[in-house]
PDB file of N, CA and C in Angstrom:
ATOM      1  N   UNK A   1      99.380  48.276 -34.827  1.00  0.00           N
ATOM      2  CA  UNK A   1      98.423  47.396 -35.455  1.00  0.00           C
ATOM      3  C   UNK A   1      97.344  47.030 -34.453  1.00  0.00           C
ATOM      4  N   UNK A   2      96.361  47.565 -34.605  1.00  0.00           N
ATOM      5  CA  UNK A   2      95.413  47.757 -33.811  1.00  0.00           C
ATOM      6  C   UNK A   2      93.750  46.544 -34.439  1.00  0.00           C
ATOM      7  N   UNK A   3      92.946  47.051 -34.593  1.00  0.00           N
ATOM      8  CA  UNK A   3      91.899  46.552 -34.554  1.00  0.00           C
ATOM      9  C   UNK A   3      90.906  46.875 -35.673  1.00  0.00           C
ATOM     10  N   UNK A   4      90.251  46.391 -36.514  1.00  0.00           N
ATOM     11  CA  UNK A   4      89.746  47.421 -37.645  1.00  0.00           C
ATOM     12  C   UNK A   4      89.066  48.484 -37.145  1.00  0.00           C
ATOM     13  N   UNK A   5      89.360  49.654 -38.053  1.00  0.00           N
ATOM     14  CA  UNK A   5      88.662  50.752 -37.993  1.00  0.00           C
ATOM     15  C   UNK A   5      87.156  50.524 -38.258  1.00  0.00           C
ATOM     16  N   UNK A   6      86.576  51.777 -38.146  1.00  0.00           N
ATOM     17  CA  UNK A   6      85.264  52.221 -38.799  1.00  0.00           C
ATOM     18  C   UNK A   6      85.273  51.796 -40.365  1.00  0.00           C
ATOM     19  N   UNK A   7      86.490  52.223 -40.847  1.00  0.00           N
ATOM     20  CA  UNK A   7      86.408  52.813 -42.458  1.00  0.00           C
ATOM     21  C   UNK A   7      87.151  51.282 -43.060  1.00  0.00           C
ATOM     22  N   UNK A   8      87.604  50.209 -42.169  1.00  0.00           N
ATOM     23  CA  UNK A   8      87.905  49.181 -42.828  1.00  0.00           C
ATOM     24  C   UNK A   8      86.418  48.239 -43.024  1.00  0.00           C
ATOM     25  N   UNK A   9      85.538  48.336 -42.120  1.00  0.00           N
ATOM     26  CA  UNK A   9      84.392  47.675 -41.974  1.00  0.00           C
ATOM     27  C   UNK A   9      83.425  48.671 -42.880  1.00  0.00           C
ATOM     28  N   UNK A  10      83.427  49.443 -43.346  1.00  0.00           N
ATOM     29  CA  UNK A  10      82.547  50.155 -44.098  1.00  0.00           C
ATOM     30  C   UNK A  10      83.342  49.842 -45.493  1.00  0.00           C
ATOM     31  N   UNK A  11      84.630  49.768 -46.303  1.00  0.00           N
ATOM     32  CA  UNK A  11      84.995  49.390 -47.264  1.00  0.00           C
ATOM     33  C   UNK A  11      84.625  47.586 -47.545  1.00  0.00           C
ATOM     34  N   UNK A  12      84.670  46.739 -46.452  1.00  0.00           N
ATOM     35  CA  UNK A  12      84.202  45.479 -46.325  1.00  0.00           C
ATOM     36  C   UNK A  12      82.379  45.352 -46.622  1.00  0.00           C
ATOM     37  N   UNK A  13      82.145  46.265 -45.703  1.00  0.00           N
ATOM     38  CA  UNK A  13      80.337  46.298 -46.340  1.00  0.00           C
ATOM     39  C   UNK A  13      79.994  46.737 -48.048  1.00  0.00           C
ATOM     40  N   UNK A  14      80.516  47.810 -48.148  1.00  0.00           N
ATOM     41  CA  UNK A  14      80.921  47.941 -49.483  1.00  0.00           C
ATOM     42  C   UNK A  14      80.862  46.904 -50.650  1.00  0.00           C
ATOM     43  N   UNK A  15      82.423  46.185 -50.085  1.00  0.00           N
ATOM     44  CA  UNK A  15      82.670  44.783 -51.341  1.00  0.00           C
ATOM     45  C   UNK A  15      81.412  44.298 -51.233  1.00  0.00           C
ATOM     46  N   UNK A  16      81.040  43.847 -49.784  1.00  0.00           N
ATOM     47  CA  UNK A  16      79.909  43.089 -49.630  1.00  0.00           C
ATOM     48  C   UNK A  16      79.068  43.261 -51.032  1.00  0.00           C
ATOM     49  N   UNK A  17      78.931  44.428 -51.001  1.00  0.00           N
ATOM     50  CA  UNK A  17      77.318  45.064 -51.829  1.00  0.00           C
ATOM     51  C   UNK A  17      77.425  45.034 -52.825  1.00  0.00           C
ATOM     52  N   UNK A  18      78.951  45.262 -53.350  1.00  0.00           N
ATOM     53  CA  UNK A  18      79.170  45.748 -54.823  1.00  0.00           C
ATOM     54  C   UNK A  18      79.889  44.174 -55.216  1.00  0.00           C
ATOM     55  N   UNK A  19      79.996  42.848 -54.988  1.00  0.00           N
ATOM     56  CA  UNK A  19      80.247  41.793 -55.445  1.00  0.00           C
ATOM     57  C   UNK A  19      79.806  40.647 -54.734  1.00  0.00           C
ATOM     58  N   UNK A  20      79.661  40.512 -53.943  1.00  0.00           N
ATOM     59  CA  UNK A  20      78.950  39.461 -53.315  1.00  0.00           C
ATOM     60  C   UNK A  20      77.378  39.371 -53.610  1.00  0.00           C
ATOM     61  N   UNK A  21      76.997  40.014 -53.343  1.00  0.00           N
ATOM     62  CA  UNK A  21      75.631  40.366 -53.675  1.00  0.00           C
ATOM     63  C   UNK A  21      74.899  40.118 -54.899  1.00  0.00           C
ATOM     64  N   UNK A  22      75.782  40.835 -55.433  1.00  0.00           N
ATOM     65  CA  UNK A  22      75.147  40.539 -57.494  1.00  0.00           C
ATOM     66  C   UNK A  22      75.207  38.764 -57.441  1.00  0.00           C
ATOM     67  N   UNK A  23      76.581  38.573 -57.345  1.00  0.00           N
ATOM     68  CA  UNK A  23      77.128  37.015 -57.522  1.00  0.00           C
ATOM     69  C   UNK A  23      75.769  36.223 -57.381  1.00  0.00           C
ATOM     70  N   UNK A  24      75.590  36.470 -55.547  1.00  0.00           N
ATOM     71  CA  UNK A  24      74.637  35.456 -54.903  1.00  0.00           C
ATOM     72  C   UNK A  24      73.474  35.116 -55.757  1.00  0.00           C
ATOM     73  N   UNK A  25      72.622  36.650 -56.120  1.00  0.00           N
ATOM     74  CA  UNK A  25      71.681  36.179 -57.251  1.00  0.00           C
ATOM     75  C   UNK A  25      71.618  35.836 -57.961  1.00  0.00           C
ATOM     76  N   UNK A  26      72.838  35.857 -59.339  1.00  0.00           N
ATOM     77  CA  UNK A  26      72.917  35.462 -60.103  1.00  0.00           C
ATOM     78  C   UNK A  26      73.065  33.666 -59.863  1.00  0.00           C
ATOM     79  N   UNK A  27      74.110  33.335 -58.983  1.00  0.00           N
ATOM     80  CA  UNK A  27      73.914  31.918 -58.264  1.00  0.00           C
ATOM     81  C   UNK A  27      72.506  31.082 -58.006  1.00  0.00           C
ATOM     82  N   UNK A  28      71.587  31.778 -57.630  1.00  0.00           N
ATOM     83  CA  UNK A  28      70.793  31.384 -56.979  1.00  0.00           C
ATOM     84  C   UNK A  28      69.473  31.548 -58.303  1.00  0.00           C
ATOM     85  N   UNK A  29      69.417  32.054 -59.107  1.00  0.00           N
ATOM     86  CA  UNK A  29      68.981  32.107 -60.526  1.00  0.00           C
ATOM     87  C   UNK A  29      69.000  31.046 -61.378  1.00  0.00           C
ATOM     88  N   UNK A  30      70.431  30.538 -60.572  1.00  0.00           N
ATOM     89  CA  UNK A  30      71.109  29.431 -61.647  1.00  0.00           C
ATOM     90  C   UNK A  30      70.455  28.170 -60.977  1.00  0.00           C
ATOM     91  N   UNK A  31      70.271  28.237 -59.800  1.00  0.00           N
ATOM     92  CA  UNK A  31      70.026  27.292 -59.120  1.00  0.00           C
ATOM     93  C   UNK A  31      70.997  26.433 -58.121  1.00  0.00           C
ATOM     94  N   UNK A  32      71.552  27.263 -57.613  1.00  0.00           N
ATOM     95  CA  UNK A  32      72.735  27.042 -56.729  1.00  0.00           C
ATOM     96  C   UNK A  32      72.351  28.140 -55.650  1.00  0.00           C
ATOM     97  N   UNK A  33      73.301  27.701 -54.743  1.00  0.00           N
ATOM     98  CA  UNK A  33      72.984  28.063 -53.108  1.00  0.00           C
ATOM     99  C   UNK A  33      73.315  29.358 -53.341  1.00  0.00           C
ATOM    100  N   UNK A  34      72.713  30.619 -52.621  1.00  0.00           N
ATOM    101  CA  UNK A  34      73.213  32.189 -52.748  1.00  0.00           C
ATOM    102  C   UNK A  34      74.689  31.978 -51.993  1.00  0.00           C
ATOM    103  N   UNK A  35      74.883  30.759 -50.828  1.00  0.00           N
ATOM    104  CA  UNK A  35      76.337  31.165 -50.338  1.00  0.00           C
ATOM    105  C   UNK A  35      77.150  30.494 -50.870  1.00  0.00           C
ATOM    106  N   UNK A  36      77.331  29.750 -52.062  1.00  0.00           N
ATOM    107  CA  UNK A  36      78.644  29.873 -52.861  1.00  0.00           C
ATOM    108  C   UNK A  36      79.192  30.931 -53.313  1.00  0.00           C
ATOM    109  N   UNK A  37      78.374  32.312 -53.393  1.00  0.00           N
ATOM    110  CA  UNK A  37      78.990  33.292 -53.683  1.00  0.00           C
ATOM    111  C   UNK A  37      80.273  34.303 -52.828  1.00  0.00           C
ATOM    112  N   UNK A  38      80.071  33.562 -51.308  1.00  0.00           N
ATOM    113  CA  UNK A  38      81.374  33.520 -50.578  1.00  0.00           C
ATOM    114  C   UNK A  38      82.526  33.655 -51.174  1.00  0.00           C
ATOM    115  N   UNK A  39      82.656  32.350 -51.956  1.00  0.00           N
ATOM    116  CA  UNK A  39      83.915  32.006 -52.487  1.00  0.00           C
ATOM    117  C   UNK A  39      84.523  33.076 -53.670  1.00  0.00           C
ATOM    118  N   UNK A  40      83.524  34.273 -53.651  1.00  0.00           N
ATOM    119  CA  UNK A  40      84.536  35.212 -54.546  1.00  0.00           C
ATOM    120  C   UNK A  40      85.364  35.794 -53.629  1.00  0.00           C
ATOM    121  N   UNK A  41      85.130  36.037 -52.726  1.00  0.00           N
ATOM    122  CA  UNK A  41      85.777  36.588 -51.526  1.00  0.00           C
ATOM    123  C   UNK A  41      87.224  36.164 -51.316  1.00  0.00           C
ATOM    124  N   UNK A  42      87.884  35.152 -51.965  1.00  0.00           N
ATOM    125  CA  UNK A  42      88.549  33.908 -51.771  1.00  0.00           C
ATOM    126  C   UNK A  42      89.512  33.785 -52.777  1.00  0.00           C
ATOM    127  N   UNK A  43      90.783  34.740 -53.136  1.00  0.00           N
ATOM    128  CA  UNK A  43      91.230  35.049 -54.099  1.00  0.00           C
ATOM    129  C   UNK A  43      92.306  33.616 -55.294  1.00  0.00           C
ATOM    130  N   UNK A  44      91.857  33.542 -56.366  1.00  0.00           N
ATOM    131  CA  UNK A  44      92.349  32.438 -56.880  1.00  0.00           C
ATOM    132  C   UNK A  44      90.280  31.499 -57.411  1.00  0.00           C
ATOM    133  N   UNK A  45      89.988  30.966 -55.941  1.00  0.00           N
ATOM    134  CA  UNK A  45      88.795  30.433 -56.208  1.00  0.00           C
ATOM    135  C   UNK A  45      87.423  31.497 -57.021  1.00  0.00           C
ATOM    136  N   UNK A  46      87.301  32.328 -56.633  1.00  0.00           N
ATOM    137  CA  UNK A  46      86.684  33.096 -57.587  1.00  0.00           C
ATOM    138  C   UNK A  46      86.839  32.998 -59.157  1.00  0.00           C
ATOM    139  N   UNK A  47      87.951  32.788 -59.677  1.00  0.00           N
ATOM    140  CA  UNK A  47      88.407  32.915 -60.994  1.00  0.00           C
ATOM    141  C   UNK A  47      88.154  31.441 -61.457  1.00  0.00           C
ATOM    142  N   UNK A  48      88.001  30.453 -60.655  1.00  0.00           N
ATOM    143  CA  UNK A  48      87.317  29.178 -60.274  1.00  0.00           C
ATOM    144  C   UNK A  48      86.081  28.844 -60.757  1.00  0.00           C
ATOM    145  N   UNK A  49      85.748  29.607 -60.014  1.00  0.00           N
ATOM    146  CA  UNK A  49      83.859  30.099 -60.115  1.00  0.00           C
ATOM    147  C   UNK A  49      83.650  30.455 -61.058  1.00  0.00           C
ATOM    148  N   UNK A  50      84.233  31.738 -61.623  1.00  0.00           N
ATOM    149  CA  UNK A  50      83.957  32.438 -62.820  1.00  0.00           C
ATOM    150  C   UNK A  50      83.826  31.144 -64.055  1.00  0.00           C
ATOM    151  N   UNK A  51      85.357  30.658 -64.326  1.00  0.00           N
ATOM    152  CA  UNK A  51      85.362  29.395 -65.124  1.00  0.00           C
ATOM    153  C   UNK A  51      84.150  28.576 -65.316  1.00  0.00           C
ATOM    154  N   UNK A  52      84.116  28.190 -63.918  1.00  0.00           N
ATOM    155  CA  UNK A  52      83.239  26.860 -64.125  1.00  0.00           C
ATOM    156  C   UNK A  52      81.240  27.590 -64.670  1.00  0.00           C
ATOM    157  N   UNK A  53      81.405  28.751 -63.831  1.00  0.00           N
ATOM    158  CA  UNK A  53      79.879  29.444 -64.308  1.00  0.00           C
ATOM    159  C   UNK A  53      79.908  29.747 -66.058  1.00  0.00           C
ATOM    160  N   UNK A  54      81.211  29.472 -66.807  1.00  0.00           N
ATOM    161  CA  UNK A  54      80.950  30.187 -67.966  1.00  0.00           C
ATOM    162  C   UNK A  54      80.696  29.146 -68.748  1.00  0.00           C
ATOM    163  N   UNK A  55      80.942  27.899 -68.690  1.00  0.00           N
ATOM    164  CA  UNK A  55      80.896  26.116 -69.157  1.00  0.00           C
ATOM    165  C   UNK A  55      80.238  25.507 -68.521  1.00  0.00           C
ATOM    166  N   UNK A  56      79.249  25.869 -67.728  1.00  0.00           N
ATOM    167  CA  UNK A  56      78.012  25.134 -67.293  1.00  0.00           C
ATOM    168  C   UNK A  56      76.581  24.925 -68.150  1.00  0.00           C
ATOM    169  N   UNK A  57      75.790  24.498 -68.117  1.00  0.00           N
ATOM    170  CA  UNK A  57      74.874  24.285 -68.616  1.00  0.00           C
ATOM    171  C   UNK A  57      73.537  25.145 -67.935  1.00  0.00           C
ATOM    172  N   UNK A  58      73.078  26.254 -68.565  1.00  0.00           N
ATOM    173  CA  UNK A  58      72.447  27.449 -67.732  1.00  0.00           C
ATOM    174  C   UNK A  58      71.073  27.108 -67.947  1.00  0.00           C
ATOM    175  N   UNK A  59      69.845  27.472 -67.022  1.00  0.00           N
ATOM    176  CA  UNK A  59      68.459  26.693 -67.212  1.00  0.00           C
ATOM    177  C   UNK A  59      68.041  27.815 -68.613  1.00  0.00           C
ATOM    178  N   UNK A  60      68.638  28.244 -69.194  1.00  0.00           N
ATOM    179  CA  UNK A  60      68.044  28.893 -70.090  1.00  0.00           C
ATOM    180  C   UNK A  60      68.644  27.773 -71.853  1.00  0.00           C
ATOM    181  N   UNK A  61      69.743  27.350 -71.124  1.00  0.00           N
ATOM    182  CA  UNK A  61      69.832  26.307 -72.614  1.00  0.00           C
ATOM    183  C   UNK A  61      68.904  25.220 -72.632  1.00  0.00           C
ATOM    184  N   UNK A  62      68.459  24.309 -71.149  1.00  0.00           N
ATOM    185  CA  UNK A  62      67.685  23.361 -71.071  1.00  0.00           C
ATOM    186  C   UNK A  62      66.598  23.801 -71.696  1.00  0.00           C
ATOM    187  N   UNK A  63      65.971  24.839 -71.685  1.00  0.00           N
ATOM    188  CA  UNK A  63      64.141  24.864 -71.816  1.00  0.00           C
ATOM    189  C   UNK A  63      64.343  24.842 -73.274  1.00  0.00           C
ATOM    190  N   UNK A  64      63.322  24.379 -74.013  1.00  0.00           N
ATOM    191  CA  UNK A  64      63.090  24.216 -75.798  1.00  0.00           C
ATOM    192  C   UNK A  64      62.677  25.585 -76.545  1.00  0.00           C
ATOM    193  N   UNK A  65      63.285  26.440 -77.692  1.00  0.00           N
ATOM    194  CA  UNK A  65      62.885  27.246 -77.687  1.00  0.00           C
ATOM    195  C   UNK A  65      61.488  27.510 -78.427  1.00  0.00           C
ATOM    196  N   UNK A  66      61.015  28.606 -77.633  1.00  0.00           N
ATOM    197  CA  UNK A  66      59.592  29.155 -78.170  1.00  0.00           C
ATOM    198  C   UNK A  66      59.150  29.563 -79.779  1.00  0.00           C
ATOM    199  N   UNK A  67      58.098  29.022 -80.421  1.00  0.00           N
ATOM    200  CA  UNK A  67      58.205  29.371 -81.636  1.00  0.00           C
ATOM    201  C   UNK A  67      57.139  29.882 -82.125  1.00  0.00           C
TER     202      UNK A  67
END
């Protein structure tokens, strides 16, 4: 048991890209910090996140609609 490889830090950049990333924007869309999206990283709290992002109040219900 050594030290990470090459190919553990390239599967980590990876997640990075392919879930952290989307998250952050979508976060930060919402109007929340891009680094709460950390916390998907964070197994249990993610599903957390997910929850609470699906019963929030999104700036697209606030605005009045266009007619």
């Amino acid at each position: 048991m050594g030290s990470f490889s090459f190919v553990h830090w390239a599967i980590l950049l990876a997640w990075f890209f392919i879930v952290v990333f989307p998250v952050g924007k979508i976060l930060s869309r919402l109007g929340f910090h891009w680094a709460l999206a950390l916390l998907t990283l964070i197994p249990g709290v993610n599903l957390i996140l997910l929850w609470a992002l699906a019963f929030i109040a999104w700036p697209k219900d606030k605005t009045a609609p266009a007619d």
